[in-house]
Structures are given as structure tokens and as C-alpha cells.
Protein backbone atom coordinates (compact mmCIF):
# COMPACT_ATOMS: atom_id res chain seq x y z
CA UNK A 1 49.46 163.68 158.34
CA UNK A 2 47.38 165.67 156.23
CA UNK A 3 47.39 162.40 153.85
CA UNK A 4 45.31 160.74 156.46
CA UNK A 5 43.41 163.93 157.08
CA UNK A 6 42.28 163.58 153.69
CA UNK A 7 41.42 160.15 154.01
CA UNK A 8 40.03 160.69 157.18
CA UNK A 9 37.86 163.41 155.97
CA UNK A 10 36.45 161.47 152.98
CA UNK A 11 35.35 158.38 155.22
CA UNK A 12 33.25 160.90 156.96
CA UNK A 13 31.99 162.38 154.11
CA UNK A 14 31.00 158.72 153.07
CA UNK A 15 29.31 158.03 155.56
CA UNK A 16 27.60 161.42 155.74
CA UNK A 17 26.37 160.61 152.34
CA UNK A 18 25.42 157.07 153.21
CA UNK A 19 23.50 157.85 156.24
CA UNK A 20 21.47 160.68 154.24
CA UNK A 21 20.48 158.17 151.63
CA UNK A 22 19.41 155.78 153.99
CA UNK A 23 17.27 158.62 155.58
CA UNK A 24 15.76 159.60 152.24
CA UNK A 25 14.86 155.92 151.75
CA UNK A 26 13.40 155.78 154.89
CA UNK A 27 11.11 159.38 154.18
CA UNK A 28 10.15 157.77 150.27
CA UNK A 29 9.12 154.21 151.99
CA UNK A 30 7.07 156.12 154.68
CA UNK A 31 5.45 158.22 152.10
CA UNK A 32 4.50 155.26 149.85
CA UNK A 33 3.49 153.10 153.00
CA UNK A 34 1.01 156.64 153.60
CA UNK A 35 0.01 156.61 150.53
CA UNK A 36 -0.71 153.29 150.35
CA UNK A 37 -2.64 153.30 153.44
CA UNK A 38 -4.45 156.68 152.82
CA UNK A 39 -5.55 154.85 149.71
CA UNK A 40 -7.06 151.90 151.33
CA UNK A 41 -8.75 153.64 153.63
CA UNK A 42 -10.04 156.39 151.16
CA UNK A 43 -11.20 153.13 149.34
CA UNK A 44 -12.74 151.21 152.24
CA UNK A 45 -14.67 154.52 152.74
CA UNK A 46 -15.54 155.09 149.72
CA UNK A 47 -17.13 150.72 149.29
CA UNK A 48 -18.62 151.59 152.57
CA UNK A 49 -20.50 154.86 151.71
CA UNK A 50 -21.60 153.44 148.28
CA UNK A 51 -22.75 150.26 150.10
CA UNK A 52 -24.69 152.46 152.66
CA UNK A 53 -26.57 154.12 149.88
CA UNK A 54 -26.93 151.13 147.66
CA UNK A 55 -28.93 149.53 150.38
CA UNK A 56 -30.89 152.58 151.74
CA UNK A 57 -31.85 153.32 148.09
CA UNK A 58 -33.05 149.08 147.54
CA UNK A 59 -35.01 149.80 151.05
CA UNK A 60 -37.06 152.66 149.89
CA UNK A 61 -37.62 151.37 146.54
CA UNK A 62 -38.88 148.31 148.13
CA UNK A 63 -40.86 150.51 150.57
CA UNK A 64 -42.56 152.83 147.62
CA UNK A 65 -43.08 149.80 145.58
CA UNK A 66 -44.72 147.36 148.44
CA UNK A 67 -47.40 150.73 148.93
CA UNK A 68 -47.69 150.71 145.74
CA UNK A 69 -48.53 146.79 145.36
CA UNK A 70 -51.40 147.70 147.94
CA UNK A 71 -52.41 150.43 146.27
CA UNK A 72 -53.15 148.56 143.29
CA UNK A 73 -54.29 145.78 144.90
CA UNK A 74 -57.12 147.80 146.96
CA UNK A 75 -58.02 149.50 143.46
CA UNK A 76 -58.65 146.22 141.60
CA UNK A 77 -60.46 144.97 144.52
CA UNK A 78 -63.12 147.96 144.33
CA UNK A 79 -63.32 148.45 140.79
CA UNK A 80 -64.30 144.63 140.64
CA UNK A 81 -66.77 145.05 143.58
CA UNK A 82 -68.49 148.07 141.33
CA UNK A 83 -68.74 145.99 137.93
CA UNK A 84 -69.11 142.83 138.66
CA UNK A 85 -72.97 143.19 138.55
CA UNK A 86 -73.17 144.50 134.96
CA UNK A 87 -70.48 142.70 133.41
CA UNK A 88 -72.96 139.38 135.08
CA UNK A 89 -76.30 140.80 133.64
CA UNK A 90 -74.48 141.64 130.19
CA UNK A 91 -73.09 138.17 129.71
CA UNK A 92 -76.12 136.05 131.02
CA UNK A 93 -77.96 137.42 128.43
CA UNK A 94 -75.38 136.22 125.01
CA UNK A 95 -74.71 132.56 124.21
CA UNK A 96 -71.35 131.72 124.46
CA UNK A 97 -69.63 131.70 120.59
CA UNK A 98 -68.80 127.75 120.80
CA UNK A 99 -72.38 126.49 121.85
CA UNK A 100 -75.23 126.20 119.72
CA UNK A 101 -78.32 128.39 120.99
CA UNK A 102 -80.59 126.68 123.17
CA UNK A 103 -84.06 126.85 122.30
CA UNK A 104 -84.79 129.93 124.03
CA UNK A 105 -82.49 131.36 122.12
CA UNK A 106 -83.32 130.44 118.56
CA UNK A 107 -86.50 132.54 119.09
CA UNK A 108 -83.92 135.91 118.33
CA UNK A 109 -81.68 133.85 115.64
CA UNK A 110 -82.80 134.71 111.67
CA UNK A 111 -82.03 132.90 109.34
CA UNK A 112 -80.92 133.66 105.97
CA UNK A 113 -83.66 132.98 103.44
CA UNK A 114 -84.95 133.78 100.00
CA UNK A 115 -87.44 137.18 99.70
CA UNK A 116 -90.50 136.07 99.80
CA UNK A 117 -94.32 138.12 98.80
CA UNK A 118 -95.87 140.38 101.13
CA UNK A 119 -98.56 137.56 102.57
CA UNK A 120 -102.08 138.84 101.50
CA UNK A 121 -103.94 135.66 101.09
CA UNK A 122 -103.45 133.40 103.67
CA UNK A 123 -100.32 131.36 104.41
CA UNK A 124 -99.89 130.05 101.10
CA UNK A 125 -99.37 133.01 99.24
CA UNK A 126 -98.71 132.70 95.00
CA UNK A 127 -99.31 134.73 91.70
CA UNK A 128 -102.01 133.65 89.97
CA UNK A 129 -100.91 131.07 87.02
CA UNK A 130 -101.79 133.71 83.93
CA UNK A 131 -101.17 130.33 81.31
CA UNK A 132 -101.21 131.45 77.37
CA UNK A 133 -104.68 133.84 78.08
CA UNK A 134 -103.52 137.79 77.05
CA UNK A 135 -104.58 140.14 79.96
CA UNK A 136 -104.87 143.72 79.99
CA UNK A 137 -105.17 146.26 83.10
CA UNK A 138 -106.46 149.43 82.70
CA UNK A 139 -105.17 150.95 85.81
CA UNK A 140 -106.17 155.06 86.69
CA UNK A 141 -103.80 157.29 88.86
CA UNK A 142 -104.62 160.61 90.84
CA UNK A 143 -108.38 159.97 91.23
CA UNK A 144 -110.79 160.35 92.12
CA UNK A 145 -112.53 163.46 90.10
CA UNK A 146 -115.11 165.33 88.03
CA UNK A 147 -114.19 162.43 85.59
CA UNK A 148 -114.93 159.12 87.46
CA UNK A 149 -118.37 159.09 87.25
CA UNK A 150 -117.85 158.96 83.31
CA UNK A 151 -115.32 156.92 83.85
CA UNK A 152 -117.03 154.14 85.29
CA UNK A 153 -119.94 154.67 82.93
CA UNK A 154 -118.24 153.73 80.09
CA UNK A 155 -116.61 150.28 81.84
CA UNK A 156 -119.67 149.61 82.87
CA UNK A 157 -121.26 150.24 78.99
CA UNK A 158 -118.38 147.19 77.63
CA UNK A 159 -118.57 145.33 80.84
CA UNK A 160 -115.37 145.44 81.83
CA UNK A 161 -113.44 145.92 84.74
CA UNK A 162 -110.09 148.60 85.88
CA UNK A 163 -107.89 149.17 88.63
CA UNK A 164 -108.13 153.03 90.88
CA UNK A 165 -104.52 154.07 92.32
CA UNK A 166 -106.44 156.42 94.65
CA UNK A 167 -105.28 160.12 96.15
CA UNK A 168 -106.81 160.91 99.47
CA UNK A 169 -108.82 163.87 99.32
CA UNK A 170 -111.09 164.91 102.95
CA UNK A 171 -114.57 166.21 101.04
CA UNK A 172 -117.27 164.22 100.98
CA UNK A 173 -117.98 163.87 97.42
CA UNK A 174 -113.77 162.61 96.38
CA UNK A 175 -115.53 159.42 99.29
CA UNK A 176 -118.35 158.80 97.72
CA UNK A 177 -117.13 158.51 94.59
CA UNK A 178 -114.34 156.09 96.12
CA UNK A 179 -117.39 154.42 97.51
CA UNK A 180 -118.79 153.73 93.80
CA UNK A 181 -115.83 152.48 92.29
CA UNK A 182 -115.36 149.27 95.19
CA UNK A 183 -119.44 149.17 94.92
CA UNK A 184 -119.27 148.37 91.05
CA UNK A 185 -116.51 145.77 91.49
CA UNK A 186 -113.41 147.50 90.71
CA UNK A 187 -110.09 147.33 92.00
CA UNK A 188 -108.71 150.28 94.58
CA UNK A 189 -104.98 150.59 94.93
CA UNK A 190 -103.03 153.30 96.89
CA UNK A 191 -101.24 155.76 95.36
CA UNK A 192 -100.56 158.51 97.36
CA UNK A 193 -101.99 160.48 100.68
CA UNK A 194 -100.31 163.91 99.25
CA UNK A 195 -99.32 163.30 95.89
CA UNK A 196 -96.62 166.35 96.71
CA UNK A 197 -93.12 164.34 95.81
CA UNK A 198 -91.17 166.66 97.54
CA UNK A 199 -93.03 165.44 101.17
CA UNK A 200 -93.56 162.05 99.88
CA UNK A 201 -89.92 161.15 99.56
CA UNK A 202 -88.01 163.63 101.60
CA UNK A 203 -87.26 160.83 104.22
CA UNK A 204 -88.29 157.04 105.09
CA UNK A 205 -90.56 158.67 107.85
CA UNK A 206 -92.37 161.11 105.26
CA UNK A 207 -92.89 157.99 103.10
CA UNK A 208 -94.79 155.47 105.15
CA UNK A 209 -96.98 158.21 106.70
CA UNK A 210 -97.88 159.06 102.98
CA UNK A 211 -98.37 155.01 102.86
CA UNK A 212 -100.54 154.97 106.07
CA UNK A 213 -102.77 158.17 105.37
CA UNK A 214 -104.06 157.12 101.93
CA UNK A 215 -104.82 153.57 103.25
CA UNK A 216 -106.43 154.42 106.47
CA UNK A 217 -108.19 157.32 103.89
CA UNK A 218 -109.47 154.42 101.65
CA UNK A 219 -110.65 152.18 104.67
CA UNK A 220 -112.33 154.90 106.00
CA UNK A 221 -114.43 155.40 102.75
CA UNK A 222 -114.99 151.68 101.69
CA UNK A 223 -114.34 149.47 104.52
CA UNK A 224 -111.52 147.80 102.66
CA UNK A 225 -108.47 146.77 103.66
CA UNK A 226 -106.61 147.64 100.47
CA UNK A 227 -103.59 146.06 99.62
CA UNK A 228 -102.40 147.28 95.95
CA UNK A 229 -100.30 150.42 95.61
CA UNK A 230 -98.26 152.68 92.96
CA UNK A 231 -95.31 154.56 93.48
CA UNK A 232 -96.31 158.22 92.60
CA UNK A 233 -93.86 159.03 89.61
CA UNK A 234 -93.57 154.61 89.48
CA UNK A 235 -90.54 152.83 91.53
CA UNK A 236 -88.29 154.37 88.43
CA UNK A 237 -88.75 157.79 89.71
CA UNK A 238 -85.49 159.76 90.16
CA UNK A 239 -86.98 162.80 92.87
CA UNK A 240 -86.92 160.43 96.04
CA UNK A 241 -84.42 161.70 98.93
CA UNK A 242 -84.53 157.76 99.78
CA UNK A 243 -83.21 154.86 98.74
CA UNK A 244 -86.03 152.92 96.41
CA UNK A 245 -85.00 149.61 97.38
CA UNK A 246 -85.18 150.93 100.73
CA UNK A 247 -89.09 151.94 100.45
CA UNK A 248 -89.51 148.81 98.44
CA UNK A 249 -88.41 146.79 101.46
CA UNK A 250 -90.59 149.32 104.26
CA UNK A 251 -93.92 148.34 101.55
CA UNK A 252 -93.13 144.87 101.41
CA UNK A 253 -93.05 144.66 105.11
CA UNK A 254 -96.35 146.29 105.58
CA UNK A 255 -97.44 143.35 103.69
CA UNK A 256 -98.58 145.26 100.30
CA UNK A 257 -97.52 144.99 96.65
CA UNK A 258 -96.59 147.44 94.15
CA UNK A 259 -97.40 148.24 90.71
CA UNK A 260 -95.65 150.01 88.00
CA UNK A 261 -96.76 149.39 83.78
CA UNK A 262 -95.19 148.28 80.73
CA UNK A 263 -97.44 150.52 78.61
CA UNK A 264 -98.21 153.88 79.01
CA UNK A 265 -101.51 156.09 76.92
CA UNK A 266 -99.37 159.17 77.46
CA UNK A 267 -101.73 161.24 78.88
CA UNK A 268 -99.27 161.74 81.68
CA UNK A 269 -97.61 163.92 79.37
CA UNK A 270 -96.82 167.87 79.77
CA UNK A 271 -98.26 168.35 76.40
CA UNK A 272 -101.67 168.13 75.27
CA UNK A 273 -102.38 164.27 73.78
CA UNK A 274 -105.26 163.59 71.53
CA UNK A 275 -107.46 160.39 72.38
CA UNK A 276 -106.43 159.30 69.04
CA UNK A 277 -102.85 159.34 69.95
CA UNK A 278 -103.41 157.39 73.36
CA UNK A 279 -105.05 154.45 71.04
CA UNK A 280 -102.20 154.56 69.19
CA UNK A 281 -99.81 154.83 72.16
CA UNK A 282 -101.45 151.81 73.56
CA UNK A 283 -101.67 149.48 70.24
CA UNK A 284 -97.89 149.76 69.27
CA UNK A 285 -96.95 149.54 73.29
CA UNK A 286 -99.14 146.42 73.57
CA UNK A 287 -97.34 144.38 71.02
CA UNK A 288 -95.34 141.21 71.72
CA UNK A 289 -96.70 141.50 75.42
CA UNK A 290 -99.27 138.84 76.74
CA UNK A 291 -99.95 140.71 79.89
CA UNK A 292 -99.89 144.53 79.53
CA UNK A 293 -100.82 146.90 82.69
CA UNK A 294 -101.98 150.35 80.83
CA UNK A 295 -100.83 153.93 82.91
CA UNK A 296 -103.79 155.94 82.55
CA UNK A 297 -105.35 159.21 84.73
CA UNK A 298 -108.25 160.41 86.07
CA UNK A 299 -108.11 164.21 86.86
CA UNK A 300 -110.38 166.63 86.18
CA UNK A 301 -108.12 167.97 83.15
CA UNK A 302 -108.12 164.17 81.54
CA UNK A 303 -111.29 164.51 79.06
CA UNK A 304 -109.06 163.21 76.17
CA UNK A 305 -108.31 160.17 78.54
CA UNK A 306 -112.05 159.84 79.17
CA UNK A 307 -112.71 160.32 75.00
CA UNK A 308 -110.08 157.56 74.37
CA UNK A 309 -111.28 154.68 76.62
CA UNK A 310 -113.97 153.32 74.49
CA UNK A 311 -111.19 153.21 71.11
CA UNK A 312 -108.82 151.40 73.47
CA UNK A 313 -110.86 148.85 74.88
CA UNK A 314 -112.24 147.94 71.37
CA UNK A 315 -108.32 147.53 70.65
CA UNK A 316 -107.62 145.90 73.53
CA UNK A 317 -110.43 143.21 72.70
CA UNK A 318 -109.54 142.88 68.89
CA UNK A 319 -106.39 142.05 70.05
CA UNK A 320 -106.88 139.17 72.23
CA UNK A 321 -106.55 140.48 75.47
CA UNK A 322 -109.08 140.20 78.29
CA UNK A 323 -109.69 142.97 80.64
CA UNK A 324 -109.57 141.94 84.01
CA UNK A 325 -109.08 144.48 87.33
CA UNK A 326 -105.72 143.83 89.53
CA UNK A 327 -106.10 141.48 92.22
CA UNK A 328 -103.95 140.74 95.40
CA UNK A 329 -102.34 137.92 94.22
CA UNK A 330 -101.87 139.23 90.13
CA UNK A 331 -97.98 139.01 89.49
CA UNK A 332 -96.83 142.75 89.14
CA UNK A 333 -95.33 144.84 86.65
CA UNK A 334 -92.22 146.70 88.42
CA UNK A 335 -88.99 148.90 86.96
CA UNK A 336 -87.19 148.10 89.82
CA UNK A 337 -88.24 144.51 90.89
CA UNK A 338 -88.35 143.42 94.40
CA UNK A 339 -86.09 140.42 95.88
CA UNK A 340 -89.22 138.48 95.80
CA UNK A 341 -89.64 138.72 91.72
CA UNK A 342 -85.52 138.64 90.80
């Protein structure tokens, strides 16, 4: 009996034990099968929500982008309402780059070209043709003066002629003796309206007023329309606030020529020069030269000039050389040449 009590009591605890592990089973499937479905549908709304916002965000980018677009578009529109009229007026006005310019055109088209002489006489301008003959130019700067008068008496006494670099000055007497050098056949040249360097050359301006004032000065007193003129201090002057070759250029296009020397009487000098000395100057500077242009003065404080001229037109004509005045179309002497005599 209480052999098949025993028995009896472990078939029920067997199937106590059984049934229990069936019912855990049963919890631990129903679990996963929640988790599995909590998962999808966590999932599903998690696609769903991400989908949602996906396209709302593609909508309102499309939105901000299409005003945008029109924005733009409206913009462009105006801005090529407002310069379409000047861009037209700027273009019609220009060739294009690949066609050659029509004849209207050409009329604003320069050409490159060699410098060519200020034109003084006529169309066919040229420097005289010197040949073998020895010429000398007695040229005078800074007049006229107290010493003209002698001046010109003594060219007159060996019958030769000079060249006047004149210096505007307002009184009547500095115009009439401008008037008697053009009456007895001499040459006037400009030379300065101020003769004050530091006006002169402070800028291009300065310069061709100085230009303009001593030839509308020398008009004025002769009636000519002079064309010659000197640099005050020569083109090789080193106190100019401009560019030489830049007032070179400015003379040549008023249509004058300048004129510097290759021999000097030194009476430009600080220092007192005897007239003896400027005959000297003049014979050694003269030598090996077939055309010599002579730097002289005639201020009121040059009597040794005035003393010298007879000695050094004597040695001017011993040596060969005839004395002639400077003409429009005499080739020049420059220190700094112009792109019409390189």
C-alpha cells in the first residue's frame, strides 16, 4: 500500500511538474510573440512617422524653393528692363573685336607711326640740306635790355645776322626794342614768359602757359607768329617738376621747335668772364664742328658779352663759318633729342 502511495504520489508530482513547464512555455512564447509584435508595430510607427516628415519636409522645401524661383525670376526680369538701355547705347558705339572698323570708324583709329617735325612750312616739312658749308648761330637769351640796341649795332657794323630767345617783359620800351630786332632781319625765338624756373616747371599746366604768354607777348609786339624756342636752363636742365620728354612732346604738338647749343661763350657763368675768355671759350668749343649754335646773353649786366662780339665774329669768319640767323626749318641742336631727330 504505501508502495503504491509512493508511486502514486510521484505520477502526480510528474505531472504537476509537466503541466507547469508547459505553462511556462506557454507565458515565454506569449512574451516573445508580444515582443515580437510590439516591435513591428513600434517599427511600422516609427517608417510611418519618418515617412510623414520626410514628405512634409520635400513639400515645403519645394514650396520655399518654387517662391524663390519667382523671386528670382521677377528680379532678373526688372533689373534687365532698367539696363537694357545703357548696356544698348554703350555697345552701339564699339566695333565688335573680330570685324575690321568700318569707315566711320577709322576716323578714331591711330596708327602707329614714326615722330615726325612740328609742321611749320607747309605740308612738306624738312631741315634745310646744310651740305659741306660751316654755319655759325649766334643765338642771345633773356633779352631784351639796356644792351640790345648795342647789340644790334655791332651785327649790323659786320653785316651779319643772330637769333633773340626773347623774355616777355609789359613796358613799352622791352616792345620796341623787340620791334627792332624782327625790323632789322633777325631771328626771334621764345624763351620764356617768366623766366622764374620754379613757376615754369612746377607742372605741365605752369609750362605751356609760360609757352603761350611769351608767344602771344612776341605777336603782340611784332606781328609774328614765332615758331623757335629755348628751354630756359636748355632741355638738359635738372630743376623741372616734369618730365622733359613730356614738355618736349606738349612743344612739339604746338607745332614749334626747340633749340639748345653745342658751344657755349660762358657768360652764363656765376663768375665774372672777360670778353677775352668768351673768344677763347668759343674758338676751342667751335673745333671739329661744321655747324656750331653759340649760347650767348643779353642782360643789362652782359657788357663783357657786348665787348666780346666783334673778337668772336672775326673768329668765327677766319674760321670758315658763315653767320646765318635760325630759321624754321634749320635742323636743331638738342641735349635731349626729340623722337623726330633719334
Amino acid at each position: 500500500m504505501s508502495i503504491c502511495r509512493g508511486e502514486e504520489s510521484d505520477d502526480t508530482d510528474t505531472k504537476q511538474w509537466k503541466a507547469k513547464r508547459r505553462n511556462n512555455l506557454k507565458i515565454r512564447m506569449l512574451l516573445i510573440l508580444l515582443f515580437v509584435v510590439g516591435s513591428s508595430v513600434l517599427w511600422a510607427c516609427s517608417s510611418s512617422k519618418k515617412g510623414t516628415i520626410s514628405e512634409n519636409d520635400k513639400k515645403t522645401k519645394d514650396a520655399i524653393e518654387a517662391v524663390a524661383s519667382e523671386k528670382q525670376s521677377s528680379s532678373q526680369v526688372q533689373d534687365t528692363t532698367e539696363v537694357s538701355k545703357p548696356t544698348k547705347e554703350v555697345f552701339t558705339t564699339e566695333a565688335p573685336s573680330t570685324q575690321e572698323p568700318t569707315s566711320k570708324e577709322s576716323e578714331y583709329v591711330t596708327e602707329p607711326e614714326t615722330p615726325k617735325p612740328p609742321v611749320n612750312v607747309g605740308t612738306d616739312f624738312q631741315f634745310e640740306d646744310t651740305g659741306e658749308t660751316k654755319y655759325a648761330y649766334l643765338t642771345f637769351d633773356d633779352g631784351p635790355s639796356d644792351n640790345t640796341y648795342p647789340i644790334l649795332d655791332i651785327l649790323d657794323q659786320y653785316q651779319v645776322k643772330a637769333t633773340f630767345f626773347m623774355v616777355s617783359r609789359p613796358d613799352g620800351v622791352s616792345m620796341q626794342r623787340c620791334k627792332a630786332i624782327a625790323d632789322k632781319g633777325h631771328a626771334l625765338g621764345m624763351h620764356s614768359n617768366t623766366h622764374v624756373y620754379s613757376e615754369i616747371y612746377a607742372t605741365l599746366d605752369s609750362f605751356k602757359a609760360d609757352v603761350q604768354g611769351i608767344h602771344d607777348w612776341l605777336y603782340q609786339a611784332t606781328g609774328q607768329d614765332v615758331k623757335l624756342y629755348r628751354f630756359p636752363g636748355g632741355s638738359s636742365n635738372t630743376v623741372s617738376n616734369v618730365d622733359i620728354n613730356t614738355m618736349i612732346d606738349s612743344i612739339t604738338s604746338m607745332g614749334y621747335i626747340y633749340y639748345d647749343w653745342n658751344v657755349s661763350s660762358g657768360d652764363a657763368s656765376s663768375k665774372p668772364v672777360s670778353a677775352e675768355e668768351m673768344i677763347e671759350n668759343i674758338k676751342s668749343q667751335s673745333q671739329g664742328y661744321s655747324r656750331v649754335m653759340i649760347l650767348m646773353h643779353d642782360t643789362n649786366v652782359k657788357t663783357e658779352t657786348v665787348r666780346a662780339l666783334p673778337g668772336i665774329i672775326e673768329a668765327l669768319q677766319s674760321a670758315g663759318y658763315q653767320i646765318v640767323p635760325i630759321k624754321n626749318n634749320t635742323r636743331p641742336v638738342q641735349h635731349v633729342k626729340a623722337g623726330y631727330m633719334q
